[in-house]
N, C-alpha and C. Protein backbone atom coordinates (compact mmCIF):
# COMPACT_ATOMS: atom_id res chain seq x y z
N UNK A 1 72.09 101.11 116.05
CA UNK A 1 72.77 100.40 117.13
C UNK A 1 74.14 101.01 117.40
N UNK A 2 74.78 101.33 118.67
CA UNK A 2 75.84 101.64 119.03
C UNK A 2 76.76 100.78 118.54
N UNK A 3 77.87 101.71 118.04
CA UNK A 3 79.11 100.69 117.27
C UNK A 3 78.90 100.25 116.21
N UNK A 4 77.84 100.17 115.47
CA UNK A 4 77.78 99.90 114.39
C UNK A 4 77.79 100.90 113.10
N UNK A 5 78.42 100.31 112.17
CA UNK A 5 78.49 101.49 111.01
C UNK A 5 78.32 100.72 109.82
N UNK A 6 77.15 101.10 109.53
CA UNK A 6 76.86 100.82 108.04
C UNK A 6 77.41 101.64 106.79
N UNK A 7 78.41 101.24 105.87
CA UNK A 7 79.27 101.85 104.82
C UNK A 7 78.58 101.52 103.53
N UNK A 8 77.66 102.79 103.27
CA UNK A 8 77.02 102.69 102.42
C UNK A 8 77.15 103.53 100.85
N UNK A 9 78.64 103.71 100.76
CA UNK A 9 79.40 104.44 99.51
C UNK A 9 79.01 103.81 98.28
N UNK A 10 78.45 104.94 96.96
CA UNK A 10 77.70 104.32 96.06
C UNK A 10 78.55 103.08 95.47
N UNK A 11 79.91 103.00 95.42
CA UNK A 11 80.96 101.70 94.77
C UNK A 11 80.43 99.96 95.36
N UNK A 12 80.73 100.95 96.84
CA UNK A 12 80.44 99.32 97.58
C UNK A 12 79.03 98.60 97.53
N UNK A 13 77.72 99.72 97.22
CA UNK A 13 76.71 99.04 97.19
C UNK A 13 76.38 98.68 96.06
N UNK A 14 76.98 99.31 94.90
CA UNK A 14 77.03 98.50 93.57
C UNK A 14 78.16 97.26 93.53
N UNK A 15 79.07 96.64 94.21
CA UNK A 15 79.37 95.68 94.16
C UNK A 15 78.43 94.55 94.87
N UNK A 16 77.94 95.22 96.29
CA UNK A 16 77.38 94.57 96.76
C UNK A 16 76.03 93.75 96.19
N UNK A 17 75.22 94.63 95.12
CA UNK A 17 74.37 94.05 94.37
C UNK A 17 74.90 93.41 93.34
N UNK A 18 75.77 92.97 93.00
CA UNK A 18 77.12 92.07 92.09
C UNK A 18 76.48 90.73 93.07
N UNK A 19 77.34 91.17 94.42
CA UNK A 19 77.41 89.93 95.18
C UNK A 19 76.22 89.56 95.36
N UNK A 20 75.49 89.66 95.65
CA UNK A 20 73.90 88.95 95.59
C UNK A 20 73.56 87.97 94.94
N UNK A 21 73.30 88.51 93.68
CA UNK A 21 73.04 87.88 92.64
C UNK A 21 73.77 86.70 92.26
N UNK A 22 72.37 85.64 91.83
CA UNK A 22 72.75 84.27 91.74
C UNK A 22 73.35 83.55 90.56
N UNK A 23 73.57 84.91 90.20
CA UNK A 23 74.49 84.60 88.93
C UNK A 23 75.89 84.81 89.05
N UNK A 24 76.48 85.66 89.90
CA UNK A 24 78.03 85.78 89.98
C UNK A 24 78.52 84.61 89.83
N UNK A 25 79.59 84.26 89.42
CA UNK A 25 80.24 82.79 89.39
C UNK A 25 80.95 83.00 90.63
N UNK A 26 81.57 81.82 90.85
CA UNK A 26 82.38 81.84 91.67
C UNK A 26 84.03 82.67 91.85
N UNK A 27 84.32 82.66 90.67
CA UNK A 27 85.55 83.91 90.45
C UNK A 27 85.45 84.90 90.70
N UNK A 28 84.00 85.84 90.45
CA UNK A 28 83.95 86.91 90.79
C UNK A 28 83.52 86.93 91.85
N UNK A 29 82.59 85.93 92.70
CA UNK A 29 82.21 86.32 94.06
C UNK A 29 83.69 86.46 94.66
N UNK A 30 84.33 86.12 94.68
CA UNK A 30 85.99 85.98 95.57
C UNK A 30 86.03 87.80 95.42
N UNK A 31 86.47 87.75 93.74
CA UNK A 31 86.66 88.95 93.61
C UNK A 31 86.25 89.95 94.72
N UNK A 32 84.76 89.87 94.33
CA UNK A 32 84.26 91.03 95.11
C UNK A 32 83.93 91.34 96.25
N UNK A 33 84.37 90.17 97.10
CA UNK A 33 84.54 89.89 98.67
C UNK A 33 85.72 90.80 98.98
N UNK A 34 86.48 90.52 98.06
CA UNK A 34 88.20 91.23 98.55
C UNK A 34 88.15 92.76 98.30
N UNK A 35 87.04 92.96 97.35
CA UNK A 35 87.39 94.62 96.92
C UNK A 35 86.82 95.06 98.07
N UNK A 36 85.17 94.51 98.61
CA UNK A 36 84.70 95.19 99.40
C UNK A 36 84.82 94.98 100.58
N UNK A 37 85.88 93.99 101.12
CA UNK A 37 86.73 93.56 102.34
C UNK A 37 87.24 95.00 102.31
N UNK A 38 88.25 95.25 101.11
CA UNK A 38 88.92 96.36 101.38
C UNK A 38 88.37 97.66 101.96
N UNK A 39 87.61 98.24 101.03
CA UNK A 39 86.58 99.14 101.78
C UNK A 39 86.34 99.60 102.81
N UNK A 40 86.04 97.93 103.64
CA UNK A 40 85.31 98.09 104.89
C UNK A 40 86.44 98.12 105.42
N UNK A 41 87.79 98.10 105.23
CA UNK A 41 89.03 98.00 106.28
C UNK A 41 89.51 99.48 106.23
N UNK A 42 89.29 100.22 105.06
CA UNK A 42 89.58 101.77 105.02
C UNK A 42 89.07 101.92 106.04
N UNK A 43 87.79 102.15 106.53
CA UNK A 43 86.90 102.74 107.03
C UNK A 43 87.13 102.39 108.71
N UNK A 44 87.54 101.59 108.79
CA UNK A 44 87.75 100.28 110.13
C UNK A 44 88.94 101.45 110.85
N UNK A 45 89.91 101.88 109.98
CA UNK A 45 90.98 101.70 109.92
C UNK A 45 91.59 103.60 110.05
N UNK A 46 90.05 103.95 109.61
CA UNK A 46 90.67 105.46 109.28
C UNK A 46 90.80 106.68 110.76
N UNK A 47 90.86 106.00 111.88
CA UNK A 47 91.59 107.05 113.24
C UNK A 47 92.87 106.27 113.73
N UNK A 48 93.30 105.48 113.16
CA UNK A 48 94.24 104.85 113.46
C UNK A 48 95.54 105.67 113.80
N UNK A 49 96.57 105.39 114.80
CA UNK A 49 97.60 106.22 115.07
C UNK A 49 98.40 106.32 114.28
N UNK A 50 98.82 107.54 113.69
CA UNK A 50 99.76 107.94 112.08
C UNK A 50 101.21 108.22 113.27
N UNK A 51 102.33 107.78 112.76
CA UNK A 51 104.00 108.18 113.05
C UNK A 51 104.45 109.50 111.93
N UNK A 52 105.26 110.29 112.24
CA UNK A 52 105.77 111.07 111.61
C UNK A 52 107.13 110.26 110.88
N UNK A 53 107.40 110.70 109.66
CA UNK A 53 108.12 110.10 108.69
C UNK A 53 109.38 110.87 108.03
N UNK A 54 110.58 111.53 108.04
CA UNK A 54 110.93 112.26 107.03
C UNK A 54 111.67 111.25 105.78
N UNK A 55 111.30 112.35 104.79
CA UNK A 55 111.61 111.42 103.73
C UNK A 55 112.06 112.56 102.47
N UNK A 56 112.74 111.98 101.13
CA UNK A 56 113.31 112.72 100.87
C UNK A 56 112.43 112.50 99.36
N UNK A 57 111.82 113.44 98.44
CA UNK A 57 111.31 113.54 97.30
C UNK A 57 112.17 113.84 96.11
N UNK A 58 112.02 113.48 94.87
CA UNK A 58 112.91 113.67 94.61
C UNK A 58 113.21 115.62 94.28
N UNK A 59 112.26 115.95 94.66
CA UNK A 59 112.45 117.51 95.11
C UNK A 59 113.31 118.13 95.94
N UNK A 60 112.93 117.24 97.60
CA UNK A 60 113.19 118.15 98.71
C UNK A 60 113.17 116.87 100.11
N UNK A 61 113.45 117.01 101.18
CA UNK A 61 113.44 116.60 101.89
C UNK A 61 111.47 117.37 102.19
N UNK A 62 111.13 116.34 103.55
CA UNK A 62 109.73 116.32 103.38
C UNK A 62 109.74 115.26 104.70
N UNK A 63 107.92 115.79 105.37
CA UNK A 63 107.79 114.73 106.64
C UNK A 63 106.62 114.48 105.69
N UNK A 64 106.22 112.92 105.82
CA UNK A 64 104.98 112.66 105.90
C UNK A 64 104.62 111.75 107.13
N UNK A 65 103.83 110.95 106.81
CA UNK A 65 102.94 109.93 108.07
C UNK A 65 102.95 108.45 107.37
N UNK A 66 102.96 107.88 108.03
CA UNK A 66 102.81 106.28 108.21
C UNK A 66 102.15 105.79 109.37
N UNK A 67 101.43 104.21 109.19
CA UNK A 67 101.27 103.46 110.17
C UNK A 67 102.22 102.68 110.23
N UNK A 68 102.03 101.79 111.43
CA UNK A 68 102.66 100.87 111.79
C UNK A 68 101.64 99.36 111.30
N UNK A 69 102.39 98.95 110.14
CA UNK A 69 101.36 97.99 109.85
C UNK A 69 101.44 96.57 110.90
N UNK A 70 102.84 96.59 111.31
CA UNK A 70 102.76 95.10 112.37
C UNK A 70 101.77 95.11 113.66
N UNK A 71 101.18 96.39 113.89
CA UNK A 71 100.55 96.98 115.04
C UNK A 71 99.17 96.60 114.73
N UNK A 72 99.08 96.12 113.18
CA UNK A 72 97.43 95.53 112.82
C UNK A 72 97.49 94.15 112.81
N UNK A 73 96.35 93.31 113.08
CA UNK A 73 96.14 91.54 112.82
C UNK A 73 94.98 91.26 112.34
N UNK A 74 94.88 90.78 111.36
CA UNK A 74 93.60 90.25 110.66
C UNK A 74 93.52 88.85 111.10
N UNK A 75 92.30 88.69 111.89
CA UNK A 75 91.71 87.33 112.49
C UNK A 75 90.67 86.99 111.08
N UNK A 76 90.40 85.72 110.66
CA UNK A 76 89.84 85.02 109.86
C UNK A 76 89.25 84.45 110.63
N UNK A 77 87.82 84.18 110.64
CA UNK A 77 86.91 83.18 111.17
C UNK A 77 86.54 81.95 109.97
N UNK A 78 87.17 81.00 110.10
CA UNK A 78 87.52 80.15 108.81
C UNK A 78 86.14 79.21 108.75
N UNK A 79 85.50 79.08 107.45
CA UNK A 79 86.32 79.15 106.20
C UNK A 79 86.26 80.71 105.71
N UNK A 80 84.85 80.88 105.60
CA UNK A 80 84.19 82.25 104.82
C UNK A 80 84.88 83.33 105.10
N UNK A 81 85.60 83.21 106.51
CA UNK A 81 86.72 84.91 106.33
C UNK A 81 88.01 85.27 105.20
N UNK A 82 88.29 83.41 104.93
CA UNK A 82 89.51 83.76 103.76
C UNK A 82 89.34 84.77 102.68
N UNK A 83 87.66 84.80 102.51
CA UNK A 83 87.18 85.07 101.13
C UNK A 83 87.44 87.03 101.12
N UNK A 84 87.67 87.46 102.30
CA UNK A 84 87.97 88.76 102.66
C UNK A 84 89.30 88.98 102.82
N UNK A 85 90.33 88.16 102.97
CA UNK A 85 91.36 88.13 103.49
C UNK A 85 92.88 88.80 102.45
N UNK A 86 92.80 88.34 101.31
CA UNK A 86 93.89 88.60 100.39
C UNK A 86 93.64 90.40 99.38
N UNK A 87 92.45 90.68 99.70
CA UNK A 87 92.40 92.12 98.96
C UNK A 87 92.80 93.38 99.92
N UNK A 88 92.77 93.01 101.55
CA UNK A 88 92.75 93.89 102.64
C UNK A 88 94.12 93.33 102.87
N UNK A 89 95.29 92.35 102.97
CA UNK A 89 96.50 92.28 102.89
C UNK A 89 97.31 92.66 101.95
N UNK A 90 96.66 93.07 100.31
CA UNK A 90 97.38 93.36 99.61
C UNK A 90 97.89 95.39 99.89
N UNK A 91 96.92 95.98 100.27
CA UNK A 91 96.89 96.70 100.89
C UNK A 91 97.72 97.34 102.44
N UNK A 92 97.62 96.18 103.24
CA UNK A 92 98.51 95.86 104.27
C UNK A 92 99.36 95.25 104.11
N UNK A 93 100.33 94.62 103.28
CA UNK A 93 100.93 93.48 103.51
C UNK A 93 101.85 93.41 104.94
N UNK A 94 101.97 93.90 105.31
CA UNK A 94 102.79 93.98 106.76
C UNK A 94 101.98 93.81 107.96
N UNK A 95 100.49 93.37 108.05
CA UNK A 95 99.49 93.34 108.86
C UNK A 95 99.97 91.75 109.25
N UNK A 96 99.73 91.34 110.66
CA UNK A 96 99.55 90.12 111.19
C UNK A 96 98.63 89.03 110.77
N UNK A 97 98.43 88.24 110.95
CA UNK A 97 97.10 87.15 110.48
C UNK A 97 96.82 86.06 111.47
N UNK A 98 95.68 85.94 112.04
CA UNK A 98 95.58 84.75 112.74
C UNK A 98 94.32 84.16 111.87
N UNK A 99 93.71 83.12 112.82
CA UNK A 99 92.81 82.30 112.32
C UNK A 99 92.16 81.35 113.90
N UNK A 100 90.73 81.27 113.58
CA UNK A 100 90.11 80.83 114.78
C UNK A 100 88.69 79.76 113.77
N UNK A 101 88.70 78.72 114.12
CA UNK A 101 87.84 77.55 113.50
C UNK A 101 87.01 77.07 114.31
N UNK A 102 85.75 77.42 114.10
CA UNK A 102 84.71 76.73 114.68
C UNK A 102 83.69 75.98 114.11
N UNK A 103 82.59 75.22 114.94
CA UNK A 103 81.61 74.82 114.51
C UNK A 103 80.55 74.44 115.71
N UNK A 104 79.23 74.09 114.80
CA UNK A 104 78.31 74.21 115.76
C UNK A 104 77.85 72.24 116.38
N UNK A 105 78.04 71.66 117.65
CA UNK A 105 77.47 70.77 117.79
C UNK A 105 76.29 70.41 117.41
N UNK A 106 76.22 69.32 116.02
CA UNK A 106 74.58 69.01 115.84
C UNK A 106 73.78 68.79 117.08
N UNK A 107 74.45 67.85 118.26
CA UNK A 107 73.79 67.54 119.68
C UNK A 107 73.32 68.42 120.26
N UNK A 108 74.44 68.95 120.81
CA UNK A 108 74.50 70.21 122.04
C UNK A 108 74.02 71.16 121.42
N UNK A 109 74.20 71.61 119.96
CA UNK A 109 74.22 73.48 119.52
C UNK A 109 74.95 73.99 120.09
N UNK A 110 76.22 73.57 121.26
CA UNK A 110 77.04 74.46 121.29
C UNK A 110 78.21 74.46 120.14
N UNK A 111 79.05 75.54 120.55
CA UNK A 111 79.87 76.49 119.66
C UNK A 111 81.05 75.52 120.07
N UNK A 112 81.62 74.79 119.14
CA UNK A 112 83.13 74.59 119.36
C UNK A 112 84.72 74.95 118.56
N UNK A 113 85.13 74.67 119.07
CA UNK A 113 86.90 75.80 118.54
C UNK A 113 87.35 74.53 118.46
N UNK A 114 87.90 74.27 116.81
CA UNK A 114 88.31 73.33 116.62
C UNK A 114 89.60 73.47 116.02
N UNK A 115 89.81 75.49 115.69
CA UNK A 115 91.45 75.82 115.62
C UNK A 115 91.41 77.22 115.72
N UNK A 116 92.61 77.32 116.52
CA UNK A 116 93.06 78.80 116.90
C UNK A 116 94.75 78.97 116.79
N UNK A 117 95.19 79.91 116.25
CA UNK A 117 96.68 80.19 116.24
C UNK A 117 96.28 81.77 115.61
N UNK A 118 96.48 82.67 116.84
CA UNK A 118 96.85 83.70 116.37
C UNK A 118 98.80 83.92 116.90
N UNK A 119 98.64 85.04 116.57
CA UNK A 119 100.06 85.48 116.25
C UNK A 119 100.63 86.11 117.77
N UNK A 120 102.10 85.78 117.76
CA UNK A 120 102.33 86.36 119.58
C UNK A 120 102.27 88.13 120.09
N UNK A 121 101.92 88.31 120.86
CA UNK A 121 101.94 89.62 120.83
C UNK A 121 100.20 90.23 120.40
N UNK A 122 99.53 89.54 120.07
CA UNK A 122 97.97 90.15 119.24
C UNK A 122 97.35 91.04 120.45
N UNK A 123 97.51 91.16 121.80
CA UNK A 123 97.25 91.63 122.39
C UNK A 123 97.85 93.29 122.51
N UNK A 124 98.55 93.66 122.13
CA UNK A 124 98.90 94.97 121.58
C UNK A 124 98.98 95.15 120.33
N UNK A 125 97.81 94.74 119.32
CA UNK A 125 97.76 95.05 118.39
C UNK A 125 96.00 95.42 118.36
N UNK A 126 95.88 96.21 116.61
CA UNK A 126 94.35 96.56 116.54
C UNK A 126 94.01 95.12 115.89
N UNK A 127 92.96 94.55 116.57
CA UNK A 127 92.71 93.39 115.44
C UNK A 127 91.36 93.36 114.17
N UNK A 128 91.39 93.05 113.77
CA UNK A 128 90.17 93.39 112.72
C UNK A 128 89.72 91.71 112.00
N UNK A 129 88.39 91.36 113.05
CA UNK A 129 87.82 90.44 112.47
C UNK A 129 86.93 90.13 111.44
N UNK A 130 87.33 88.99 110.37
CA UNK A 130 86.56 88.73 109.36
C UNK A 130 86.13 88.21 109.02
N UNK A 131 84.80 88.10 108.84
CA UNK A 131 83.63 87.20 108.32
C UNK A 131 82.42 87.15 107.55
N UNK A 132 82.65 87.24 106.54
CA UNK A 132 81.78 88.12 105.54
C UNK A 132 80.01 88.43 105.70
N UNK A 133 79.40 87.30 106.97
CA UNK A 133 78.16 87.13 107.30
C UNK A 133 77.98 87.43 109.01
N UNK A 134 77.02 88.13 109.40
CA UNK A 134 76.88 88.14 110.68
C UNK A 134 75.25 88.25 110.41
N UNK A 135 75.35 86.45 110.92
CA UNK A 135 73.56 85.88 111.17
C UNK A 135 73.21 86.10 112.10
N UNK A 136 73.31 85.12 112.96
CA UNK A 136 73.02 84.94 114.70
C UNK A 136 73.98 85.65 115.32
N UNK A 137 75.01 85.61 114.60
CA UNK A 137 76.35 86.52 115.67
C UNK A 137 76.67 85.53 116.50
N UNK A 138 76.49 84.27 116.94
CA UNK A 138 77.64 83.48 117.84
C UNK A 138 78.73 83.14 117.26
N UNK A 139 79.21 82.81 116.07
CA UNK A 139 80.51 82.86 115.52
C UNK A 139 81.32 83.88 116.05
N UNK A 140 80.70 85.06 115.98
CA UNK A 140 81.68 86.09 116.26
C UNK A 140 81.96 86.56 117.50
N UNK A 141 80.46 86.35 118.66
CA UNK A 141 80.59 86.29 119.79
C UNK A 141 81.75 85.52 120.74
N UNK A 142 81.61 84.40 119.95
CA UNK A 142 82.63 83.11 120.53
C UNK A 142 84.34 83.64 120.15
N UNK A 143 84.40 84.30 118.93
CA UNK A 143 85.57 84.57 118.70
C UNK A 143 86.11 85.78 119.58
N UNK A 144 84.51 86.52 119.91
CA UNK A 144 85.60 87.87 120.43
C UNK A 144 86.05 87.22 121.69
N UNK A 145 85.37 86.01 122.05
CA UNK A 145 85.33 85.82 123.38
C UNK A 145 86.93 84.98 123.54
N UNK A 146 87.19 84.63 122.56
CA UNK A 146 88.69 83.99 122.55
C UNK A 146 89.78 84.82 122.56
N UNK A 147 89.30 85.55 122.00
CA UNK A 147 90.41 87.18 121.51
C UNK A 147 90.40 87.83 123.01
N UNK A 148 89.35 88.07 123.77
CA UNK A 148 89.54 88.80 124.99
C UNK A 148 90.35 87.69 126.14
N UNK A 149 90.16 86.67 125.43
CA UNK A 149 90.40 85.73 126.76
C UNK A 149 92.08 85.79 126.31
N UNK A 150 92.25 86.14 125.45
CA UNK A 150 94.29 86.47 125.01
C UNK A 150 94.73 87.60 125.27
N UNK A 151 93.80 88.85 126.09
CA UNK A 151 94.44 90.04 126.05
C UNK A 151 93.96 90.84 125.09
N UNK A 152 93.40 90.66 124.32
CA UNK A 152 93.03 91.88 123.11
C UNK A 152 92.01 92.71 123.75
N UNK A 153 92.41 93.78 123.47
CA UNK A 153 91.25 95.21 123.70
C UNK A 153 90.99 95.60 122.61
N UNK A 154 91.45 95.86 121.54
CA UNK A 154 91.15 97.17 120.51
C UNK A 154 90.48 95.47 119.72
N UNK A 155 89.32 95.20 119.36
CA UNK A 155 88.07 94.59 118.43
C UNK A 155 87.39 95.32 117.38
N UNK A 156 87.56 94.82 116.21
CA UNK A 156 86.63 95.78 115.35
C UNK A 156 86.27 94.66 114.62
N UNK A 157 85.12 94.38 113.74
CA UNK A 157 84.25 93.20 113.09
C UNK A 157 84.29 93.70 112.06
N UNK A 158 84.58 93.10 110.75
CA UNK A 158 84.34 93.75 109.37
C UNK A 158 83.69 92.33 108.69
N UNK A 159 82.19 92.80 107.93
CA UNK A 159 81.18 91.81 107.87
C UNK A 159 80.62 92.70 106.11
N UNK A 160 80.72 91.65 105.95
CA UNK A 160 79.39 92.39 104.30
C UNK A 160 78.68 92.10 104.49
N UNK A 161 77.74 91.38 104.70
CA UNK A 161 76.25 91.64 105.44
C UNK A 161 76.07 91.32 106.59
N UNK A 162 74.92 91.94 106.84
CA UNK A 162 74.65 91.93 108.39
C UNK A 162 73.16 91.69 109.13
N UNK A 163 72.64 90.97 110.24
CA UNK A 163 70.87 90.21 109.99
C UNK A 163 71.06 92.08 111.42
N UNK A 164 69.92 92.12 111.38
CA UNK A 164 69.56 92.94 112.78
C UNK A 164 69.26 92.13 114.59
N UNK A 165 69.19 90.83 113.90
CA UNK A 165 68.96 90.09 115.08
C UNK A 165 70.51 89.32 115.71
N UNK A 166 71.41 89.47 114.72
CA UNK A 166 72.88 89.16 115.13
C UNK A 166 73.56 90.39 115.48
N UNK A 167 73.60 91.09 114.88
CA UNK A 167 74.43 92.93 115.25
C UNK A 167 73.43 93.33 116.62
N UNK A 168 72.15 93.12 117.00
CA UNK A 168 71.89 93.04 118.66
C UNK A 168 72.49 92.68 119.47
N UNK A 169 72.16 91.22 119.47
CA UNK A 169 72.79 89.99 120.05
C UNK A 169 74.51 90.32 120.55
N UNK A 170 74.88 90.87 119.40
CA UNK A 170 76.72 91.23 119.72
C UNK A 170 76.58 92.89 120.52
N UNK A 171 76.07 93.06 120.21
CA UNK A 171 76.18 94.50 120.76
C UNK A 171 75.57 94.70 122.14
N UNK A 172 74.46 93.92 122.54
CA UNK A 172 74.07 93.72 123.61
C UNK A 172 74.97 92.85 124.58
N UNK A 173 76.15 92.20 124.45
CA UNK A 173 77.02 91.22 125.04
C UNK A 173 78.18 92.23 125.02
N UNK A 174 78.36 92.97 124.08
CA UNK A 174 79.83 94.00 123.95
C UNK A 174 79.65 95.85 124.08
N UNK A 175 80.06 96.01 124.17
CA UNK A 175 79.61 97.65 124.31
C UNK A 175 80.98 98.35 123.65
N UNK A 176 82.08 97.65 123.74
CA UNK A 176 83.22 98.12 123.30
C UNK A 176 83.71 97.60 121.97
N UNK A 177 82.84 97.02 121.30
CA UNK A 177 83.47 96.25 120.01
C UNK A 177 82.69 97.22 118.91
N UNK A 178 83.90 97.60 117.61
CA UNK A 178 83.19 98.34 116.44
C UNK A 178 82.96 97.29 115.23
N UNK A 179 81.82 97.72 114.79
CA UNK A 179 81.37 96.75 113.63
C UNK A 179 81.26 97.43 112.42
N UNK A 180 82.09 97.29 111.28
CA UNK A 180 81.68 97.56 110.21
C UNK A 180 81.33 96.67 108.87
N UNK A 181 79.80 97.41 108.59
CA UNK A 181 79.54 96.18 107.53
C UNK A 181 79.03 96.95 106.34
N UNK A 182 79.15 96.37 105.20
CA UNK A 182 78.38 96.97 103.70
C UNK A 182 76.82 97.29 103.86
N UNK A 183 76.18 96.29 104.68
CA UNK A 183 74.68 96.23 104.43
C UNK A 183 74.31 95.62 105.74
N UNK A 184 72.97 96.01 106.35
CA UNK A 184 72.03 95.73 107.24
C UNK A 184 70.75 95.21 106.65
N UNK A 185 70.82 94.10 106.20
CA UNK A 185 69.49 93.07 105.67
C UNK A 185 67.90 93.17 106.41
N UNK A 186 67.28 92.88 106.31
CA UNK A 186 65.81 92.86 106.56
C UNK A 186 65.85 92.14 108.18
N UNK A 187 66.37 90.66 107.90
CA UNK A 187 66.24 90.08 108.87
C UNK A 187 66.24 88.11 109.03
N UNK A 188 66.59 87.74 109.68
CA UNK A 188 66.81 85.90 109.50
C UNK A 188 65.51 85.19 109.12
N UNK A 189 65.49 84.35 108.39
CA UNK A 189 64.31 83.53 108.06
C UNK A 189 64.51 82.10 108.64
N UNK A 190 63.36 81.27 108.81
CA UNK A 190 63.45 80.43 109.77
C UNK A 190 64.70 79.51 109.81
N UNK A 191 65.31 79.25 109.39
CA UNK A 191 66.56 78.26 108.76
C UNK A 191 67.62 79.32 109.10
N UNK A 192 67.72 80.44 109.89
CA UNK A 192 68.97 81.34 109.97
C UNK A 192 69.61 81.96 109.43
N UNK A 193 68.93 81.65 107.87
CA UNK A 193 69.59 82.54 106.90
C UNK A 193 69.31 84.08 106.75
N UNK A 194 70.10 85.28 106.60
CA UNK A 194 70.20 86.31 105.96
C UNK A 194 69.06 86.62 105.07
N UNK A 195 67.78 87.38 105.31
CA UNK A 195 67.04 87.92 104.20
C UNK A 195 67.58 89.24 103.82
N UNK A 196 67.84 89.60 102.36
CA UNK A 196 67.53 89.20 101.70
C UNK A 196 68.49 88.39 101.41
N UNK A 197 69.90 88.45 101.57
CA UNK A 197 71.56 87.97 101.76
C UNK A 197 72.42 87.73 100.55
N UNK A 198 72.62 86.76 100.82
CA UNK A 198 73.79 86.40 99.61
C UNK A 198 73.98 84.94 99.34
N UNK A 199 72.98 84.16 100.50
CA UNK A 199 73.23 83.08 100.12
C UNK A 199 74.52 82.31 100.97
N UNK A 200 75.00 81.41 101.26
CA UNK A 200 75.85 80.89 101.87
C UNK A 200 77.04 81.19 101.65
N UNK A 201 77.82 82.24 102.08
CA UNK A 201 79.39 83.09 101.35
C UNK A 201 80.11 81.50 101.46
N UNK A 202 80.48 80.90 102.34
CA UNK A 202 81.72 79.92 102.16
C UNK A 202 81.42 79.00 101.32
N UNK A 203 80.26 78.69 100.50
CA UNK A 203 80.26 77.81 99.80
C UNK A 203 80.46 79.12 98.45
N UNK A 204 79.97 79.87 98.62
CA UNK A 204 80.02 80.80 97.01
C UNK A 204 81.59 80.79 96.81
N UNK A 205 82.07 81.25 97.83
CA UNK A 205 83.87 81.14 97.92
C UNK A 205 84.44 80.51 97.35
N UNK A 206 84.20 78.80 97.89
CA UNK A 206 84.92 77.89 97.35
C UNK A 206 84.38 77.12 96.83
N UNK A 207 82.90 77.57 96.15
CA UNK A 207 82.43 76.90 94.83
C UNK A 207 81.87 75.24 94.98
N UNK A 208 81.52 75.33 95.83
CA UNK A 208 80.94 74.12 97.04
C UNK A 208 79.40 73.55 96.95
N UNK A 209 78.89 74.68 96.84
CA UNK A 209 77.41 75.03 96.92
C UNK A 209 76.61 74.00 95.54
């Protein structure tokens, strides 16, 4: 699928079979959300515009490169994006943060926004959304759709797993949005869940389940 990039580095897919398994506790699932959050944000992250720097070693004077980390915003699709959120800021700490809350009407099945506060200015920034599951993809649909409706152009999705019938669905609605995820699963089983998956991330998160 266009835009999509599956990051399939032997580290991340040995964590990723960590995360699976119905044995991780809950400490380490966090854990290993954040390592392989990180990962996927290298990768998200790696044409990004570098500034020239001079700086002084304790050798010699010297240019290197930097980003501009205020020029990045990490959107959380709450709850399950927190669980990505603190290993890819430790990394960034100078990155922006918003947050966008939804849920699904038992009635209607529609999608509702029950909180949004991103940060001023997100519209000239790269934003990088997070959500550790992309099932159906309307979570994320709905979010990009909030994010465009503020001005944002530069969209990128960072997901640890991923169904083939949700990464369509988004890609067939977007043509300009990049997706990066650890894994491309088999496919949804009747109940919407992720085969083979991981199981419900926001409850593994916060130990709910």
């Amino acid at each position: 699928m266009k835009n999509v990039f599956e990051i399939k580095h032997p580290i991340i897919q040995h964590k990723l079979t960590q995360l699976r398994s119905k044995e991780t506790r809950t400490c380490d699932f966090r854990k290993l959300c954040d390592e392989i959050g990180v990962f996927l944000g290298y990768e998200a992250l790696k044409d990004i515009k570098m500034l020239d720097k001079g700086i002084e070693t304790p050798i010699t004077f010297t240019s290197g490169k930097m980003i501009e980390e205020e020029n990045i915003t990490f959107v959380v699709i709450l709850r399950a994006g927190l669980g990505m959120l603190n290993g890819i800021l430790e990394v960034i700490p100078s990155a922006k943060v918003g947050h966008i809350g939804l849920y699904r009407d038992e009635n209607t099945l529609e999608i509702v926004e029950y909180f949004s506060k991103l940060p001023s200015g997100i519209e000239n920034t790269k934003v990088m959304l997070l959500d550790p599951m992309i099932a159906t993809g309307g979570s994320i649909i709905d979010s990009i759709n909030i994010l465009k409706a503020k001005g944002v152009k530069d969209i990128n999705v960072l997901s640890l797993i991923s169904s083939p019938e949700g990464l369509n669905k988004i890609t067939t609605k977007f043509d300009d949005i990049n997706i990066y995820t650890a894994a491309i699963d088999d496919k949804l089983n009747e109940k919407g869940y992720i085969v083979p998956g991981l199981g419900d991330a926001g409850d593994r998160i916060f130990g709910t389940h």
